[in-house]
C-alpha atoms as a PDB file:
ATOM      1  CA  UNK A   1      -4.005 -22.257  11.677  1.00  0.00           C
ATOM      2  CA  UNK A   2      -2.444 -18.899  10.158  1.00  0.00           C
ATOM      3  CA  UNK A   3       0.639 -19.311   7.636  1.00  0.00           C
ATOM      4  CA  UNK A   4       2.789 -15.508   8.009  1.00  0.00           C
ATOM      5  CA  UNK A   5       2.903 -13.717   4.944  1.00  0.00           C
ATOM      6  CA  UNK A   6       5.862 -11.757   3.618  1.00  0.00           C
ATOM      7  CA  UNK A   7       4.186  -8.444   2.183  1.00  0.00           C
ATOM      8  CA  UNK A   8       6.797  -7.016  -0.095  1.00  0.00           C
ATOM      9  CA  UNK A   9       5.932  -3.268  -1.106  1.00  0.00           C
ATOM     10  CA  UNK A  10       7.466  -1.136  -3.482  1.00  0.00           C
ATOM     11  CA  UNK A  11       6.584   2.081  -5.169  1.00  0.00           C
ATOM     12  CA  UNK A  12       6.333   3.257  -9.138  1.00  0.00           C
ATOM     13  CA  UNK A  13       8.499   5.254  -9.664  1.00  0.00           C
ATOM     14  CA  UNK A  14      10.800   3.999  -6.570  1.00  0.00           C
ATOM     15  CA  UNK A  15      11.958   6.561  -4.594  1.00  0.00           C
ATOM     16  CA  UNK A  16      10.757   7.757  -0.843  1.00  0.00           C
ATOM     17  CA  UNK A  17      10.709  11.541  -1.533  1.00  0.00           C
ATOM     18  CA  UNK A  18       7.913  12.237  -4.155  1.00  0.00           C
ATOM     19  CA  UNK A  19       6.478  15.724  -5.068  1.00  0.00           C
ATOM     20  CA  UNK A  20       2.838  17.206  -3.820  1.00  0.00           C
ATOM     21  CA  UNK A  21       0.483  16.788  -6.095  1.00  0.00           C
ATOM     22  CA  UNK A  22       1.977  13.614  -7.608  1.00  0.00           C
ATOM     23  CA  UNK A  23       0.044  10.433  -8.172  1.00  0.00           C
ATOM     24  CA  UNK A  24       1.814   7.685  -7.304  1.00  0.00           C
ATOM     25  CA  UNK A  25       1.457   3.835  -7.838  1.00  0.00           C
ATOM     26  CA  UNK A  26       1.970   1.690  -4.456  1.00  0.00           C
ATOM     27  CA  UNK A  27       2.490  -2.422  -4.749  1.00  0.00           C
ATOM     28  CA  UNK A  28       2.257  -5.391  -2.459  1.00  0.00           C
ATOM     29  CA  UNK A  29       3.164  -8.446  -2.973  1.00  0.00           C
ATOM     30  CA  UNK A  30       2.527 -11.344  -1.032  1.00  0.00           C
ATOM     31  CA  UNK A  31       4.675 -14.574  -0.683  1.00  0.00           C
ATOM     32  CA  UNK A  32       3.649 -17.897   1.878  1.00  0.00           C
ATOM     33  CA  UNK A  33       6.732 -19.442   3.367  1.00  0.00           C
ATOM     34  CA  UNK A  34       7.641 -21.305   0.622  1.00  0.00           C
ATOM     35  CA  UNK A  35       8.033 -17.791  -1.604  1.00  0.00           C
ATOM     36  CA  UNK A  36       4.912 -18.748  -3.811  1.00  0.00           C
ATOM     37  CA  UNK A  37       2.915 -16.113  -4.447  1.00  0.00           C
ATOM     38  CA  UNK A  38      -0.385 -16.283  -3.089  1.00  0.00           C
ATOM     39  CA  UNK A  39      -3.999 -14.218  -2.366  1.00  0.00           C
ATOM     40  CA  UNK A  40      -4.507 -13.287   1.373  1.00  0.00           C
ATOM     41  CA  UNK A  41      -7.984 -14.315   2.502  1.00  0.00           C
ATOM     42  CA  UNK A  42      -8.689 -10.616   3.407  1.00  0.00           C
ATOM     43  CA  UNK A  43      -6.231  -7.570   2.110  1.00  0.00           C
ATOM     44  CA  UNK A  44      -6.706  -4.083   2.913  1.00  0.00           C
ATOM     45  CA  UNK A  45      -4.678  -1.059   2.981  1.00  0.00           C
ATOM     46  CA  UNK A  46      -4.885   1.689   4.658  1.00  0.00           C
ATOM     47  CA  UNK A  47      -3.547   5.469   3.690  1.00  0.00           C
ATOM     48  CA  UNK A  48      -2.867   7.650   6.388  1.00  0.00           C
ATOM     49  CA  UNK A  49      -2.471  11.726   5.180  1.00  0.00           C
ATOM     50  CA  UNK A  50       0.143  14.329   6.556  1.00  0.00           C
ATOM     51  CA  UNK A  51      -2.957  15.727   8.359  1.00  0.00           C
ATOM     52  CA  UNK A  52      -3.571  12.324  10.188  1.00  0.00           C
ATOM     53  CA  UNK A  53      -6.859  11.553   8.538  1.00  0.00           C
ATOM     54  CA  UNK A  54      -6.938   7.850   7.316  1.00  0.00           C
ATOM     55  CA  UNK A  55      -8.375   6.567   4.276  1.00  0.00           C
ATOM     56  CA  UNK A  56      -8.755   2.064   4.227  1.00  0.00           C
ATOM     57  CA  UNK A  57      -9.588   0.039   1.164  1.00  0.00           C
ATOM     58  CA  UNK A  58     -10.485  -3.359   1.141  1.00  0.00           C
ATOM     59  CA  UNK A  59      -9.971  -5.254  -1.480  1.00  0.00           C
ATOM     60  CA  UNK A  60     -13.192  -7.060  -2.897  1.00  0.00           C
ATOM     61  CA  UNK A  61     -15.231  -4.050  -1.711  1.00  0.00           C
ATOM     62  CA  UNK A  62     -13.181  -0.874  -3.035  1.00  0.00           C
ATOM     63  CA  UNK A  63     -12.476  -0.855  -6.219  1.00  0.00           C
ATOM     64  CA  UNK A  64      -8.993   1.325  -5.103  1.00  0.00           C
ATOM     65  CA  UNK A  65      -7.020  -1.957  -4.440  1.00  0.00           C
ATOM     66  CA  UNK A  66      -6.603  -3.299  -7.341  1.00  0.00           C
ATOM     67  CA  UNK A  67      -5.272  -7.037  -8.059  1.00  0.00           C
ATOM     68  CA  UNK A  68      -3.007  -7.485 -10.868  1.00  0.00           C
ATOM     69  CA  UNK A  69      -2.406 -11.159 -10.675  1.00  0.00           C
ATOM     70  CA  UNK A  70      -2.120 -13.981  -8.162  1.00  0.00           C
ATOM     71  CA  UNK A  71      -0.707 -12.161  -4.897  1.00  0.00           C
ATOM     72  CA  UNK A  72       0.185  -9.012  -6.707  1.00  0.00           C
ATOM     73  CA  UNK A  73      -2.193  -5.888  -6.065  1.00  0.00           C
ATOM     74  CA  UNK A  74      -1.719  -2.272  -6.269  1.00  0.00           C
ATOM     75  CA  UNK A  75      -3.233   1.596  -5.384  1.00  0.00           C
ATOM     76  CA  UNK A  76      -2.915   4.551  -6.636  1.00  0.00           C
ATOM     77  CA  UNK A  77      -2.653   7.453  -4.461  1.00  0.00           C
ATOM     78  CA  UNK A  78      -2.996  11.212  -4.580  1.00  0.00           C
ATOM     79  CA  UNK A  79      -0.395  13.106  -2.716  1.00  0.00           C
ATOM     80  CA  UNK A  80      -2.877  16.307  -2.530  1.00  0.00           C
ATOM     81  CA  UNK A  81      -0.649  17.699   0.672  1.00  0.00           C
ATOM     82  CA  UNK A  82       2.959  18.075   1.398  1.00  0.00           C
ATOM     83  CA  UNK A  83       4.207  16.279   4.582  1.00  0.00           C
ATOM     84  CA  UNK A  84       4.889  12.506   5.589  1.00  0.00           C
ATOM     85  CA  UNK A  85       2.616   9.862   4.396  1.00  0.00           C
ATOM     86  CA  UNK A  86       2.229   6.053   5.627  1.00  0.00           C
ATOM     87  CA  UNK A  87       0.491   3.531   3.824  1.00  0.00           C
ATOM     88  CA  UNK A  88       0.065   0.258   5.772  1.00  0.00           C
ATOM     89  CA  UNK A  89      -0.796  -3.263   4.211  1.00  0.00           C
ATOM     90  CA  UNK A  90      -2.407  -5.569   6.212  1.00  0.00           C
ATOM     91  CA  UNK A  91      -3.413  -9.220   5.236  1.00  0.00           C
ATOM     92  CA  UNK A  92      -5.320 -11.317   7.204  1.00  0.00           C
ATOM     93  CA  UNK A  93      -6.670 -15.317   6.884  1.00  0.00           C
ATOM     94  CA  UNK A  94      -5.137 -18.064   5.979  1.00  0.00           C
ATOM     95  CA  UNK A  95      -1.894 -15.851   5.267  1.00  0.00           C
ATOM     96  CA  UNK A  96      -1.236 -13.180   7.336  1.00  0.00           C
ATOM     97  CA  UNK A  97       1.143 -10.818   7.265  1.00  0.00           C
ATOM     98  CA  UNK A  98       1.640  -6.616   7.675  1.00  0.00           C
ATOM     99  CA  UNK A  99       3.796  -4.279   5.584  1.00  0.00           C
ATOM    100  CA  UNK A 100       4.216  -0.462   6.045  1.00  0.00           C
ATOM    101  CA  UNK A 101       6.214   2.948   4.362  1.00  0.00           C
ATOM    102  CA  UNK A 102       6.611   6.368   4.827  1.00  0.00           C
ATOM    103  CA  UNK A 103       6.330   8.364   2.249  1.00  0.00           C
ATOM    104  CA  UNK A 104       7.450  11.792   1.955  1.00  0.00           C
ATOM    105  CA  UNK A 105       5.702  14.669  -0.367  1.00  0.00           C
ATOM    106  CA  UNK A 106       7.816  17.604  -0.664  1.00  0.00           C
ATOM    107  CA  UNK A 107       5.332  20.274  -0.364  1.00  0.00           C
ATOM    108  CA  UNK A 108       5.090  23.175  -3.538  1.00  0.00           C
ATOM    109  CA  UNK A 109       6.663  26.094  -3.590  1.00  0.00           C
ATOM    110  CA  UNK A 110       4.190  27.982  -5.153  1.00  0.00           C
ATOM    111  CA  UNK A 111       1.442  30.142  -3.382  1.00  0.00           C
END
């Protein structure tokens, strides 16, 4: 039977508003019920642009989501386009659990 999974995300550097263009560092990590940190069976995340397109890695097969340690992981991502962003975690398995953000990238002023 599934345990749920607390996904706690953050962002480096933390803020919600970011610029266009910037590269930014987005982090998950997951705790079990007892707040151990733990691996998911399956992890993937999935990176939805301003124009609605949707990008998902999965981690073991894209080399994008990264694992820093034992229930710690990362991506980086490219905010190529002014708009909103959302960036969804999703673990599934043994521990499952879902975590998701909206980013905003102020679109340039220059032509």
């Amino acid at each position: 039977m599934a345990e749920p999974l607390n996904l706690s995300t953050f962002l480096s550097p933390q803020r919600t508003t970011y610029d266009e263009g910037q590269l930014i560092r987005h982090f998950a990590d997951a705790y079990d019920v007892a707040k151990a940190k733990v691996d998911p069976t399956v992890l993937q995340v999935t990176i939805q642009a301003p124009d609605y397109t949707q990008t998902t890695y999965i981690f073991g097969t894209d080399a994008e989501l990264v694992k820093d340690d034992v229930g710690q992981y990362h991506v980086d991502i490219s905010l190529n386009a002014g708009g909103i962003w959302i960036v969804r975690w999703e673990a599934g398995g043994t521990h499952q659990g879902i975590s998701e953000r909206k980013i905003t990238a102020d679109p340039s002023d220059l032509a």
